[in-house]
N, C-alpha and C. Protein backbone atom coordinates (compact mmCIF):
# COMPACT_ATOMS: atom_id res chain seq x y z
N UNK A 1 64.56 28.41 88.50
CA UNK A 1 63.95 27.70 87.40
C UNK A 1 63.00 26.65 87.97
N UNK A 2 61.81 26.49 87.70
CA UNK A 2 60.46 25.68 88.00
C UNK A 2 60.51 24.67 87.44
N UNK A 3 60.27 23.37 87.56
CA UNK A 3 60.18 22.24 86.62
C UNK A 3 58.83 21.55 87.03
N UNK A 4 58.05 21.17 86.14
CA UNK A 4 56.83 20.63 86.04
C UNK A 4 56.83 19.30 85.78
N UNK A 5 56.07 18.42 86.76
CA UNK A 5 56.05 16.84 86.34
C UNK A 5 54.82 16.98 85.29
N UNK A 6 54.71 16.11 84.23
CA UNK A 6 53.10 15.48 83.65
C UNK A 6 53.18 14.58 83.35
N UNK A 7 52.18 13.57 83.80
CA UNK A 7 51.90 12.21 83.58
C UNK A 7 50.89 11.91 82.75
N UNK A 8 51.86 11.01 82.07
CA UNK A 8 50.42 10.26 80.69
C UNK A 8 50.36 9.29 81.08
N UNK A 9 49.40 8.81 80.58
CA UNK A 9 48.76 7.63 80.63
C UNK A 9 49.13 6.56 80.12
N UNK A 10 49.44 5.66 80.76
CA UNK A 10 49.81 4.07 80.01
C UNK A 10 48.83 3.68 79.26
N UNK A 11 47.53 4.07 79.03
CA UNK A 11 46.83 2.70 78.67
C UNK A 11 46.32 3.63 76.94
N UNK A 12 46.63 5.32 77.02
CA UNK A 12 45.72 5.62 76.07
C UNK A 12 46.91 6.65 75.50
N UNK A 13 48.25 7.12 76.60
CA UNK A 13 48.81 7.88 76.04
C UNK A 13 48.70 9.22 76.15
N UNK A 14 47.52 9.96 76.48
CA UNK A 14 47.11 11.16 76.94
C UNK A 14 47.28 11.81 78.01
N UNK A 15 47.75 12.99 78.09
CA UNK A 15 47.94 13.75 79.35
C UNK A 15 46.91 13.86 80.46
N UNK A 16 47.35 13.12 81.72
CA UNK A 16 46.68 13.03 83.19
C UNK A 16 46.75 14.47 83.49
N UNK A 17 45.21 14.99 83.65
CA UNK A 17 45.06 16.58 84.70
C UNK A 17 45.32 16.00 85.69
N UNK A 18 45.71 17.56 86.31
CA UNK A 18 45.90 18.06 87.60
C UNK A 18 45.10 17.21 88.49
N UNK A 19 44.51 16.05 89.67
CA UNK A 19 43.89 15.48 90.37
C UNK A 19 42.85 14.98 89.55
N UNK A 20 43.12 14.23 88.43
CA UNK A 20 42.05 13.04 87.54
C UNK A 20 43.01 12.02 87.12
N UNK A 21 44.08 11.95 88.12
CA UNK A 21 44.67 10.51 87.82
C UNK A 21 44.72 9.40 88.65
N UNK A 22 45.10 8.36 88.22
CA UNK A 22 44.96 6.89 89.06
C UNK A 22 45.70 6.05 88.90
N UNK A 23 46.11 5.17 90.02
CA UNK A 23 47.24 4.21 89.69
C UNK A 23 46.26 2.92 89.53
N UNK A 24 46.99 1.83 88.84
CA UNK A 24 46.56 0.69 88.70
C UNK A 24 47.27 -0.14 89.36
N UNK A 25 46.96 -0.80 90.11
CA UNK A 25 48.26 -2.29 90.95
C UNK A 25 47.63 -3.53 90.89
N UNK A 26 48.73 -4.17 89.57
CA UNK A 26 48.25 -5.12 89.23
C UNK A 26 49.17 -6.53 90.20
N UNK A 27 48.85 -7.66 90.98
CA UNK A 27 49.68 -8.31 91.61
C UNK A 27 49.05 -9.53 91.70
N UNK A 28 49.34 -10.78 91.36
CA UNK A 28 49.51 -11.85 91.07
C UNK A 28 49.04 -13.35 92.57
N UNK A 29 48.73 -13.71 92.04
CA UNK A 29 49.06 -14.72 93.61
C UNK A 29 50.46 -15.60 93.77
N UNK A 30 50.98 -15.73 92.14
CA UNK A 30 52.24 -16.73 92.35
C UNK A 30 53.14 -14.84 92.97
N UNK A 31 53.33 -15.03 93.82
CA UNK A 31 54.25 -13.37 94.24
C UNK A 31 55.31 -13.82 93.56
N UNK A 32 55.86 -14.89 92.86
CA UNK A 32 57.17 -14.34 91.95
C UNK A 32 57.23 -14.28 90.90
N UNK A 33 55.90 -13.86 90.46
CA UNK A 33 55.29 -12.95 89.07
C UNK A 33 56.07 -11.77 89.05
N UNK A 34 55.83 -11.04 90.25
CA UNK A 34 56.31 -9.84 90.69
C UNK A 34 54.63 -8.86 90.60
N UNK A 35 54.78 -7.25 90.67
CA UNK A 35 53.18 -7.07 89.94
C UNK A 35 54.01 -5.50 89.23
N UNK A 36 52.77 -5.09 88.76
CA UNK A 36 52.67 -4.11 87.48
C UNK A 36 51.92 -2.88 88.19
N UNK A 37 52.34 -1.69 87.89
CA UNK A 37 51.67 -0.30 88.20
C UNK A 37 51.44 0.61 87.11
N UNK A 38 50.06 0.74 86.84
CA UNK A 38 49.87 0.89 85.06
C UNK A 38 49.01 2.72 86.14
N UNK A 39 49.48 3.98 85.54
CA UNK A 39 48.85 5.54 85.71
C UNK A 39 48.05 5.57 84.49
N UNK A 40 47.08 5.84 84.79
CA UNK A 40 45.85 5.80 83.84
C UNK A 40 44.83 7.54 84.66
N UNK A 41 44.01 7.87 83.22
CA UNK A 41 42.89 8.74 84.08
C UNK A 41 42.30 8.34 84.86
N UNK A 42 41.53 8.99 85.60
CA UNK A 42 40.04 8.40 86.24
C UNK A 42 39.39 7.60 85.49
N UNK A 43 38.61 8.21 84.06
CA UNK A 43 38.02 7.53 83.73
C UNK A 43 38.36 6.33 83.31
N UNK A 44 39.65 6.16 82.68
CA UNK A 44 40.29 4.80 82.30
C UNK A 44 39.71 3.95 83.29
N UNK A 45 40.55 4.47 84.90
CA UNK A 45 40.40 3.17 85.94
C UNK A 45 39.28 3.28 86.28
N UNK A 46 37.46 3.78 86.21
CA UNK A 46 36.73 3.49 86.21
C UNK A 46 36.17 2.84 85.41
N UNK A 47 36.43 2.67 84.23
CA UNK A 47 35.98 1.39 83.13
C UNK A 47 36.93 0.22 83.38
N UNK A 48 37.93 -0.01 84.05
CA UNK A 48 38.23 -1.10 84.23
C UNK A 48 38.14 -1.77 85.13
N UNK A 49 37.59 -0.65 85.88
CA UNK A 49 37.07 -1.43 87.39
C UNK A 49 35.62 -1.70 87.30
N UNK A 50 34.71 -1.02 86.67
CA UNK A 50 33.42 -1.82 86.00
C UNK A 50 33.66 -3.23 86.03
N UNK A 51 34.54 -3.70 85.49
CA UNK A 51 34.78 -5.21 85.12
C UNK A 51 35.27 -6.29 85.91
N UNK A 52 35.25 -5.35 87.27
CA UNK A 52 36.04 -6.32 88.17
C UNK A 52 34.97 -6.03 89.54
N UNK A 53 35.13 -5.98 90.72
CA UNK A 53 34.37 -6.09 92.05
C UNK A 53 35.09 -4.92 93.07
N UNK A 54 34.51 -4.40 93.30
CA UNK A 54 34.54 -3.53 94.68
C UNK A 54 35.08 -4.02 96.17
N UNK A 55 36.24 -3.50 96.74
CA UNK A 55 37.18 -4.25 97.62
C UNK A 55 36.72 -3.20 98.60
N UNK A 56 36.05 -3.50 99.86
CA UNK A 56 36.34 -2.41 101.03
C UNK A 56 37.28 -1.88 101.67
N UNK A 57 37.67 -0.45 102.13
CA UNK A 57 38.56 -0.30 102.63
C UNK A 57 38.95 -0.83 103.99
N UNK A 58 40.04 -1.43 103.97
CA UNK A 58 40.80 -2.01 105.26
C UNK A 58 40.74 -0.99 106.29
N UNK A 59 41.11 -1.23 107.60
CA UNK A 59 41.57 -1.00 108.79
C UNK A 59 40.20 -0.52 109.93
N UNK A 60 40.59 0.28 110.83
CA UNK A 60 39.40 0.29 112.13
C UNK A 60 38.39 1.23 111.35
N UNK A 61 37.08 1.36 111.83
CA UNK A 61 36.52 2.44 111.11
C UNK A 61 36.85 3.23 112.25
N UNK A 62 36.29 4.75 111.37
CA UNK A 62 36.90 5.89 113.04
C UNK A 62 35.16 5.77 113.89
N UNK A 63 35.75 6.04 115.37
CA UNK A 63 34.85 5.97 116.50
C UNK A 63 33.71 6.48 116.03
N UNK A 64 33.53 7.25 115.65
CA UNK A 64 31.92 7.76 115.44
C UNK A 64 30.95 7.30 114.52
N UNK A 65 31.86 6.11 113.94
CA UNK A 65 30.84 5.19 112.82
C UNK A 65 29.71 4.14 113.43
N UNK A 66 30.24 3.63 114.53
CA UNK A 66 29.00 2.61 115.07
C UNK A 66 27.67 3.18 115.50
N UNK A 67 27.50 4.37 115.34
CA UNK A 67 26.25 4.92 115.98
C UNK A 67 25.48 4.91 115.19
């Protein structure tokens, strides 16, 4: 017997396809807020990230980037 996960969406309720979903991590500066993880579509978390700023990704770049 097969069992299938599907994930809806927190913010609209609608069924997340197959690789068009996104997590949200919401986290606080007082850290004993605690933080929040809201699954939304793509497009959801691209309109809500409209509204906010673009964070670069952390860590080394790989070797063949400085050239």
């Amino acid at each position: 017997m097969a069992k299938k996960t599907v994930y809806v969406s927190d913010l609209s309720g609608k069924e997340i396809a197959e690789g068009r979903g996104a997590k949200i991590r919401i986290t606080f500066e007082d850290a004993r807020s605690g933080s929040y993880e809201i699954d939304a579509t793509a497009e959801e978390a691209h309109e809500l990230g409209e509204k906010g700023r673009k964070v670069g990704r952390r860590g080394r770049k790989p070797k063949g980037a400085d050239a």
